[in-house]
C-alpha atoms as a PDB file:
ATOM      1  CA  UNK A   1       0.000   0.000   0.000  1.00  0.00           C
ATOM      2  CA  UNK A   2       1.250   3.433  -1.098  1.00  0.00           C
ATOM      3  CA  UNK A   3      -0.972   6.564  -0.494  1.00  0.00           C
ATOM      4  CA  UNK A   4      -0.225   9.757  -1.172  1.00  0.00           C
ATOM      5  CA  UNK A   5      -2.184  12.928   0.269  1.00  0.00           C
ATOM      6  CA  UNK A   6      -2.078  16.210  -0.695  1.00  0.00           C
ATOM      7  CA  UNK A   7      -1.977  18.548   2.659  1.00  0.00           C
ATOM      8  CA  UNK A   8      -0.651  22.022   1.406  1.00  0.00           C
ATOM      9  CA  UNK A   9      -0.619  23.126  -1.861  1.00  0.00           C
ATOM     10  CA  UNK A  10      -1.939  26.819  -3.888  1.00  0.00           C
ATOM     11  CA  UNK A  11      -5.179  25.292  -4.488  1.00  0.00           C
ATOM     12  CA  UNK A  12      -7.650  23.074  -2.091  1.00  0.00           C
ATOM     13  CA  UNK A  13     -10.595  20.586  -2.389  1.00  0.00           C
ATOM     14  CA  UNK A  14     -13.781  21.413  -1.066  1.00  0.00           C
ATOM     15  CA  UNK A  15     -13.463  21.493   2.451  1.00  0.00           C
ATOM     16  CA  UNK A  16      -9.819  22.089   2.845  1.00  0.00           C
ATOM     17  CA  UNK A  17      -7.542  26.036   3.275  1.00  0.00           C
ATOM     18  CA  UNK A  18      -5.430  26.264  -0.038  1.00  0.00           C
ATOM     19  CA  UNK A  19      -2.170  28.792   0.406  1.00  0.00           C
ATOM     20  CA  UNK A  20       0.896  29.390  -1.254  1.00  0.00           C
ATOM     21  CA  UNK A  21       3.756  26.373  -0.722  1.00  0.00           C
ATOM     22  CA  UNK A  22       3.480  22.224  -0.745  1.00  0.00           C
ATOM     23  CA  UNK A  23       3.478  19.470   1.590  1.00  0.00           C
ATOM     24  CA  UNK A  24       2.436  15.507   0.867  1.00  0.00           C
ATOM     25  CA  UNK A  25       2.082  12.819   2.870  1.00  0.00           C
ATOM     26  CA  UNK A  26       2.937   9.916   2.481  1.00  0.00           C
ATOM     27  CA  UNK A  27       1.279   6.067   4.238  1.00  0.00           C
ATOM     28  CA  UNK A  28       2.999   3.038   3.308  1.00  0.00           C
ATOM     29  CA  UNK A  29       2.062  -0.015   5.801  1.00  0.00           C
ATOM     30  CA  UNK A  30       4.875   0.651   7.716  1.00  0.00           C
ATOM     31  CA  UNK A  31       5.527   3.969   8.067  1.00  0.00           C
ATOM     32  CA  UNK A  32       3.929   7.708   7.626  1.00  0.00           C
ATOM     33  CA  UNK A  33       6.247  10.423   6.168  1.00  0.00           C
ATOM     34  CA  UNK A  34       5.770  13.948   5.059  1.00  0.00           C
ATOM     35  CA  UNK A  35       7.068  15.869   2.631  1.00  0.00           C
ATOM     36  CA  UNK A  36       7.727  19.459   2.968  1.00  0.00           C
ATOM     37  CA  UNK A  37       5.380  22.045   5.254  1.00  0.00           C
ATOM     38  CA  UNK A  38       4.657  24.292   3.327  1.00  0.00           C
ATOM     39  CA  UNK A  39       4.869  27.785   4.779  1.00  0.00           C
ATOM     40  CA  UNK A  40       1.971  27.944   7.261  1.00  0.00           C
ATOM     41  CA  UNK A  41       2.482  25.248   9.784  1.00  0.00           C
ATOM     42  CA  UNK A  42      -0.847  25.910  11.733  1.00  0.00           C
ATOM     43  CA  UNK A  43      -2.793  25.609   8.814  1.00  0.00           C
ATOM     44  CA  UNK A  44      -0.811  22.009   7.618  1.00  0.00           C
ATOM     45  CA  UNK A  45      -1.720  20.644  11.279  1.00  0.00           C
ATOM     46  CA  UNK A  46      -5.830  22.265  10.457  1.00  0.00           C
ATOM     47  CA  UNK A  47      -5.702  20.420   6.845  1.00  0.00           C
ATOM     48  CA  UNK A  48      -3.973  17.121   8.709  1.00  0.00           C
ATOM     49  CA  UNK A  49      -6.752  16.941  11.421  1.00  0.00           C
ATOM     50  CA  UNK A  50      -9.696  17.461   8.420  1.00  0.00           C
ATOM     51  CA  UNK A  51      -7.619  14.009   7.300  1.00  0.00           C
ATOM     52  CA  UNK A  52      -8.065  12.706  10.791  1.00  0.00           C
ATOM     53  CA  UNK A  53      -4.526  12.040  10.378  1.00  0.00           C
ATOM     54  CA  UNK A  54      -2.734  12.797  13.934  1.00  0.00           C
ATOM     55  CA  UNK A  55       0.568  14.484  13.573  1.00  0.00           C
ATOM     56  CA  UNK A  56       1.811  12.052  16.073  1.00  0.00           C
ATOM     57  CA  UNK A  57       1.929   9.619  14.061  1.00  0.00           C
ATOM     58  CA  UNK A  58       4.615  11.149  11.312  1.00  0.00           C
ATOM     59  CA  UNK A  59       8.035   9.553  12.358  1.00  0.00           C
ATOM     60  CA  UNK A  60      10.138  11.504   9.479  1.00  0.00           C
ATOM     61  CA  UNK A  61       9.752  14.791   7.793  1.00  0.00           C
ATOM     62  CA  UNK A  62      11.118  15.490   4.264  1.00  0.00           C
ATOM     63  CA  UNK A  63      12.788  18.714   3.300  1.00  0.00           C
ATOM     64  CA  UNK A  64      12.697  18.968  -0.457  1.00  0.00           C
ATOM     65  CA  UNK A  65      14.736  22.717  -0.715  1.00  0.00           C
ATOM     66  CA  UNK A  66      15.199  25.625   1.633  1.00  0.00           C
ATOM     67  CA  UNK A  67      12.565  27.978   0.098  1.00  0.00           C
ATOM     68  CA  UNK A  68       9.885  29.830   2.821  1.00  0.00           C
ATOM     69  CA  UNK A  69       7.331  27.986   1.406  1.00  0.00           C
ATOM     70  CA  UNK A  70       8.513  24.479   2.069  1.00  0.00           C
ATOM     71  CA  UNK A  71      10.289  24.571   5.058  1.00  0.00           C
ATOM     72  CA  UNK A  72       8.185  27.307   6.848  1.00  0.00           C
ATOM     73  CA  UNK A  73       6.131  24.401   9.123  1.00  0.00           C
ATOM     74  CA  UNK A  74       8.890  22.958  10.411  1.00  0.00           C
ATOM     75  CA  UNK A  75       8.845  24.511  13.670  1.00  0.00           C
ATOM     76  CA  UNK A  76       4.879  23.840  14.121  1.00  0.00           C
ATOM     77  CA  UNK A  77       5.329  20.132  13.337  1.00  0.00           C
ATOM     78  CA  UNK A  78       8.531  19.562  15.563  1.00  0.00           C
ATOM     79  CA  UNK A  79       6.248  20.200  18.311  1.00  0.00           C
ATOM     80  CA  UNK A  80       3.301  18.297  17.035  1.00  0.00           C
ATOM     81  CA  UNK A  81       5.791  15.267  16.434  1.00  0.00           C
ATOM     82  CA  UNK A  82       7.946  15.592  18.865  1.00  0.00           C
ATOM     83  CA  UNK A  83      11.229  12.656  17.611  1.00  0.00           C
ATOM     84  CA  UNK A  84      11.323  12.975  14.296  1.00  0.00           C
ATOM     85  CA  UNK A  85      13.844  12.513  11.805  1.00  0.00           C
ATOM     86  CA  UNK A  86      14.511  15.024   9.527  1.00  0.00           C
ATOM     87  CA  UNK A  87      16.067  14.571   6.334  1.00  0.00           C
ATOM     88  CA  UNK A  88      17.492  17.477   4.762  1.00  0.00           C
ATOM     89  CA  UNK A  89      19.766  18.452   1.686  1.00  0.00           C
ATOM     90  CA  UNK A  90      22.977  18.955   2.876  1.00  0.00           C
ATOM     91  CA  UNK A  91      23.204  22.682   1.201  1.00  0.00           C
ATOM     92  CA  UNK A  92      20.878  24.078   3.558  1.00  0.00           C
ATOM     93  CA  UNK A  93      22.623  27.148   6.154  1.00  0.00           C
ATOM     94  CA  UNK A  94      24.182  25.763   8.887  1.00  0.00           C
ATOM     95  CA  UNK A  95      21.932  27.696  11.133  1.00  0.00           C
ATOM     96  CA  UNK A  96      18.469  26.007   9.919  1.00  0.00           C
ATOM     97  CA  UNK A  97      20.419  22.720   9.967  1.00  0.00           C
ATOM     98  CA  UNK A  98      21.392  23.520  13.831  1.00  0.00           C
ATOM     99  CA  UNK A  99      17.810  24.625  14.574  1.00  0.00           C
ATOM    100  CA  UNK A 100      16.550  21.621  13.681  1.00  0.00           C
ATOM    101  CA  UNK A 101      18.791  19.626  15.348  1.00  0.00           C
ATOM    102  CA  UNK A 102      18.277  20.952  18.733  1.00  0.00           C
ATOM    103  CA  UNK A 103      14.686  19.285  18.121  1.00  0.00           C
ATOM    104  CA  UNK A 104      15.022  16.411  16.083  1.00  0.00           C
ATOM    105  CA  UNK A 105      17.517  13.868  14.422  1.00  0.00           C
ATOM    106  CA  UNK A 106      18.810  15.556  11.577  1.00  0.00           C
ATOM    107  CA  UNK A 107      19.825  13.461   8.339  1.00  0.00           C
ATOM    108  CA  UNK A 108      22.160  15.494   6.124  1.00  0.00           C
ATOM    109  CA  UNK A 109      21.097  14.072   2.338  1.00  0.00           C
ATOM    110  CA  UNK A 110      23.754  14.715  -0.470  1.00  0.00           C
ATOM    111  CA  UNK A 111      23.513  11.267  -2.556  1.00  0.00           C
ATOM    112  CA  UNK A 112      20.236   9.369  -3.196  1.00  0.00           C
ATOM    113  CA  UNK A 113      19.635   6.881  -0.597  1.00  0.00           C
ATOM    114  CA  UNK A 114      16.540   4.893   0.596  1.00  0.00           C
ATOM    115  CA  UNK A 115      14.556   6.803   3.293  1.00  0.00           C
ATOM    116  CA  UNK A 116      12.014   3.879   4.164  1.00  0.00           C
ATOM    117  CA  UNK A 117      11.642   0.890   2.264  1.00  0.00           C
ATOM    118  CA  UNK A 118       9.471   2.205  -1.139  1.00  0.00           C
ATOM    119  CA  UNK A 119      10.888   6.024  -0.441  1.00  0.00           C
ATOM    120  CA  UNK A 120      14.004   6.786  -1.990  1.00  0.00           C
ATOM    121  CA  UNK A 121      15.723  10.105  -2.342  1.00  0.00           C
ATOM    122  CA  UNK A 122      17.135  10.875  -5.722  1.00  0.00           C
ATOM    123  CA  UNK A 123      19.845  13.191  -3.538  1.00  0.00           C
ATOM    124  CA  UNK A 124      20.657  16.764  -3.876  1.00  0.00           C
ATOM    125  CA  UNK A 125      19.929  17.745  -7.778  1.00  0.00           C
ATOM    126  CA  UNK A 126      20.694  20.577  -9.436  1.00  0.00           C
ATOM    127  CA  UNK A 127      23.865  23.783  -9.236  1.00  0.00           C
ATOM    128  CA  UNK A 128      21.866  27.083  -8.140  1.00  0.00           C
ATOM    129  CA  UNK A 129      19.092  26.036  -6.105  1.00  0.00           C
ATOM    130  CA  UNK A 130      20.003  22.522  -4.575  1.00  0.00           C
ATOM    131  CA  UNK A 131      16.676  20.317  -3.995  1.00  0.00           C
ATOM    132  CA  UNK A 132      16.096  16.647  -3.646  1.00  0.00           C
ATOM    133  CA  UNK A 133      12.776  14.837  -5.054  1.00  0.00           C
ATOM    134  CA  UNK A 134      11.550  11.334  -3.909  1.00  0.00           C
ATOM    135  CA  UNK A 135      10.978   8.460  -6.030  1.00  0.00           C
ATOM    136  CA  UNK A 136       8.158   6.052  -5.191  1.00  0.00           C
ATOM    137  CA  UNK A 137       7.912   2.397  -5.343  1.00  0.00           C
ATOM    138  CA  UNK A 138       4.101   1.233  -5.420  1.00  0.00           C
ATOM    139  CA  UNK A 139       5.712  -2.468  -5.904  1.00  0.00           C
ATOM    140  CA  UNK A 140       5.340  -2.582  -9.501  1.00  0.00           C
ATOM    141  CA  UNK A 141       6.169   1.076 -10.820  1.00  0.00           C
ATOM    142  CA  UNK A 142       7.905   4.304  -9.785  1.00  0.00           C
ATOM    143  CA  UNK A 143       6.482   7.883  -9.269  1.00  0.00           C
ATOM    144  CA  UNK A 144       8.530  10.867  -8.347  1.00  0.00           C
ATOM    145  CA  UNK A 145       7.727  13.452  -6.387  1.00  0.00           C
ATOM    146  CA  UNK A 146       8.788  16.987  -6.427  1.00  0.00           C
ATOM    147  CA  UNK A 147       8.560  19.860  -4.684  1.00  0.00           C
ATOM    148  CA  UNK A 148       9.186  22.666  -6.666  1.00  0.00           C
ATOM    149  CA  UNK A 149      11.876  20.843  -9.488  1.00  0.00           C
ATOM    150  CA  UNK A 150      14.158  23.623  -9.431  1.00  0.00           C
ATOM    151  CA  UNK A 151      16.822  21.191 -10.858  1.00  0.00           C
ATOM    152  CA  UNK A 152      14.851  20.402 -14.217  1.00  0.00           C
ATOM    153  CA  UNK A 153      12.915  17.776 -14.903  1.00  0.00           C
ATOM    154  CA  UNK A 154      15.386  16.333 -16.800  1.00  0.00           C
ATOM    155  CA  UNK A 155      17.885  15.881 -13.873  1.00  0.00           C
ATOM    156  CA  UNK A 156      14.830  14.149 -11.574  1.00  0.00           C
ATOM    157  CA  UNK A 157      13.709  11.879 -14.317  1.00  0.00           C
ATOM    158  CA  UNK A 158      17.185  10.648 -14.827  1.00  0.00           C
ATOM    159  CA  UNK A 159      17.853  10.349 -11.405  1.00  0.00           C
ATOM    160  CA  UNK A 160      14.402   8.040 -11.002  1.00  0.00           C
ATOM    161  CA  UNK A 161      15.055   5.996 -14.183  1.00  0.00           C
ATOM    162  CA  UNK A 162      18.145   4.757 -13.069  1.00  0.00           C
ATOM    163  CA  UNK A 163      15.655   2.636 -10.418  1.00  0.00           C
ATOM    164  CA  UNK A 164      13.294   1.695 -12.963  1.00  0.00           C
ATOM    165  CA  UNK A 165      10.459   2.553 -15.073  1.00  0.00           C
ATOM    166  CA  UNK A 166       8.586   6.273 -14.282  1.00  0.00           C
ATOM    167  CA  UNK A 167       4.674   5.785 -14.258  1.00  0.00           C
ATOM    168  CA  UNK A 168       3.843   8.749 -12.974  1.00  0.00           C
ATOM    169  CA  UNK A 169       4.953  12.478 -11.294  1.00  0.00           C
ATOM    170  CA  UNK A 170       3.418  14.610  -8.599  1.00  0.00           C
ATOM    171  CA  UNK A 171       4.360  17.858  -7.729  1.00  0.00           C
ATOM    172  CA  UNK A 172       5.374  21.492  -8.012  1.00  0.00           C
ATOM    173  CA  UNK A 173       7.129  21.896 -11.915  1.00  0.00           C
ATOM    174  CA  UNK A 174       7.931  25.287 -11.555  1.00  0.00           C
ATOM    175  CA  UNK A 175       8.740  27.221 -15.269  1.00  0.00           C
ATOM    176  CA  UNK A 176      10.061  23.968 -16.548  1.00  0.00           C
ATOM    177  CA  UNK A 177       9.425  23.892 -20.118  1.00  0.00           C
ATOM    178  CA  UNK A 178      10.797  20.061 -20.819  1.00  0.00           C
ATOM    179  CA  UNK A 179       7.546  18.774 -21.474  1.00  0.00           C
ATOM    180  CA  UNK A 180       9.013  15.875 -23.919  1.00  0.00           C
ATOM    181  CA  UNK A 181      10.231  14.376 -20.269  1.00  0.00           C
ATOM    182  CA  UNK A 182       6.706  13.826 -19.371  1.00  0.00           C
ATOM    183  CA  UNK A 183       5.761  11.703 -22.160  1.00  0.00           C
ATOM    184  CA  UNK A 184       4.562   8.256 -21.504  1.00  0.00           C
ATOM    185  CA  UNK A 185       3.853   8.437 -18.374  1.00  0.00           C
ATOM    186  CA  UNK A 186       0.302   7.277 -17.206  1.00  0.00           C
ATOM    187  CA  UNK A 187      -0.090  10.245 -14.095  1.00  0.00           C
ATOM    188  CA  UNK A 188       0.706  13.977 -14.446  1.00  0.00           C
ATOM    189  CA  UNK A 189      -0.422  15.758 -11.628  1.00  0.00           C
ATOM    190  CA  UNK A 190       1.224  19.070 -11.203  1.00  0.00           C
ATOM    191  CA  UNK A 191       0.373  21.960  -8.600  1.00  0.00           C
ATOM    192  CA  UNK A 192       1.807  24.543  -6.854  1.00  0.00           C
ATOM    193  CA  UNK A 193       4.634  26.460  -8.690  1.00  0.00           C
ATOM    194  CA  UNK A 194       4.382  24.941 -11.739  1.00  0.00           C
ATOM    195  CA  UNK A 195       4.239  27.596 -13.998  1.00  0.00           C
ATOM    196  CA  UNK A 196       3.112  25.896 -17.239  1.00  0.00           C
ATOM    197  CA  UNK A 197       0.056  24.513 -15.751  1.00  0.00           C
ATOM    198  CA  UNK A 198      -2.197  25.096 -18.496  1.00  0.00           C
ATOM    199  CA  UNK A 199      -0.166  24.238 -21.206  1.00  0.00           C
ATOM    200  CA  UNK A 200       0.725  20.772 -19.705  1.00  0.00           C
ATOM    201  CA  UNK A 201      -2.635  20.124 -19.207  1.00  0.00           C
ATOM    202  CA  UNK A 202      -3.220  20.299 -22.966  1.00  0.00           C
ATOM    203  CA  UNK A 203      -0.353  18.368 -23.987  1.00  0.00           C
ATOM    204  CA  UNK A 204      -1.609  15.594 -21.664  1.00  0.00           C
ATOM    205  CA  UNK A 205      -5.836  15.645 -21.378  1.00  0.00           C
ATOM    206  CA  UNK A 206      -5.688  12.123 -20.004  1.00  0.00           C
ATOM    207  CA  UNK A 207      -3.382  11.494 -17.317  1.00  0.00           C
ATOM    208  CA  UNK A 208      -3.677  14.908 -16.007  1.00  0.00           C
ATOM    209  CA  UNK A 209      -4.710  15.286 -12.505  1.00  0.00           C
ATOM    210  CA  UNK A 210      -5.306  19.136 -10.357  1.00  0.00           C
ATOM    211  CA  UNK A 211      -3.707  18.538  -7.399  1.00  0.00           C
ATOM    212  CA  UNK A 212      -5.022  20.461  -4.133  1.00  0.00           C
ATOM    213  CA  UNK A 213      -4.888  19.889  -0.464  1.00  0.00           C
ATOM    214  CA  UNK A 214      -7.100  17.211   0.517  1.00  0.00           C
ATOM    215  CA  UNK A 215      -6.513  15.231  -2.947  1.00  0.00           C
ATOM    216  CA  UNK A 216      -5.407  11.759  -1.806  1.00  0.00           C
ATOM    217  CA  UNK A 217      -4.285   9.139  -4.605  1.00  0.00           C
ATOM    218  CA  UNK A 218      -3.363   4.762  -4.147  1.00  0.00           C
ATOM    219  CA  UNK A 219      -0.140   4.349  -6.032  1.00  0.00           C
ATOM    220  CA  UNK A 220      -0.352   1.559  -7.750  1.00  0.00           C
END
């Protein structure tokens, strides 16, 4: 079992407090991860409990990049979870890195390396703005997911195929304009900074999905 929820993104389902950043969560049948915090940790924890998720039960916490509206949580769901592990890219200040180590067990990420079994990160990507993505296992396929894919989508996708084949990719795109990358895959579901929303929708009618909080999809 691999779910993926949707608790912080520009846009929201019905019921649910849209703002600007990204977080997903992730359920496998042995653990419960999230990734990113977008920048308004009382409203993640208010889109969580309309889940009827309990913070609690998060045991590791996912920093994609060190951009406000990804990391801006973190101090909210330290406290809600108190013993988490953090995994981090390495590049981020040495000041946010000793912050959160005064409250959790920081992971310094610089290569890809498994995170729990069917999470793997593809490392730190990418020269200007350093950011690491996470490539899913369902048990028969591989998604990625991204936070904002400063690095390119070429970089993530090449970093995923080298575990196998790509079936799908959820996240923030930003102005990334390598829509070739995206062809053949069966899920496109791309939200928050992706600045070519429109135009990828087009190009792919039928596996396009609008992500928003409160959008929950079974990776298969």
């Amino acid at each position: 079992m691999l779910r993926l929820t949707i608790v912080y993104d520009n846009e929201a389902k019905t019921g649910f407090t849209g703002s600007w950043g990204f977080a997903a969560l992730l359920e496998t049948e042995e653990e419960t991860l999230l990734f990113d915090t977008g920048w308004d940790g009382g409203l993640l924890l208010e889109n969580l409990k309309k889940l009827e998720i309990d913070p609690t039960s998060i045991r590791k916490l996912v920093l994609s990049h060190q951009h406000w509206d990804h990391i801006g949580g973190v101090p909210e769901v330290l406290r809600a979870s108190p013993g988490l592990t953090v995994y981090a890219p390495t590049s981020f200040s040495k000041n946010i890195k000793a912050e959160i180590a005064k409250r959790a067990s920081l992971i310094e990420i610089s290569e890809s390396q498994e995170i729990i079994p069917g999470v793997r990160s593809t490392g730190e990507l990418g020269d200007k703005i350093k950011e690491q993505s996470l490539i899913l296992d369902s048990g028969k396929e591989l998604y990625v997911l991204t936070g904002c894919a400063h690095p390119g989508l070429s970089a993530i996708m090449d970093s995923a195929l080298s575990f196998g084949k790509v079936k799908g990719i959820i996240g923030g795109l930003h102005d990334s304009k390598e829509f070739e990358r995206l062809e053949g895959l069966e899920l496109v579901a791309a939200g928050h900074c992706t600045t070519h929303k429109e135009e990828i929708k087009k190009l792919f009618q039928a596996e396009y999905v609008e992500i928003g909080a409160g959008l929950r999809l079974e990776l298969e």
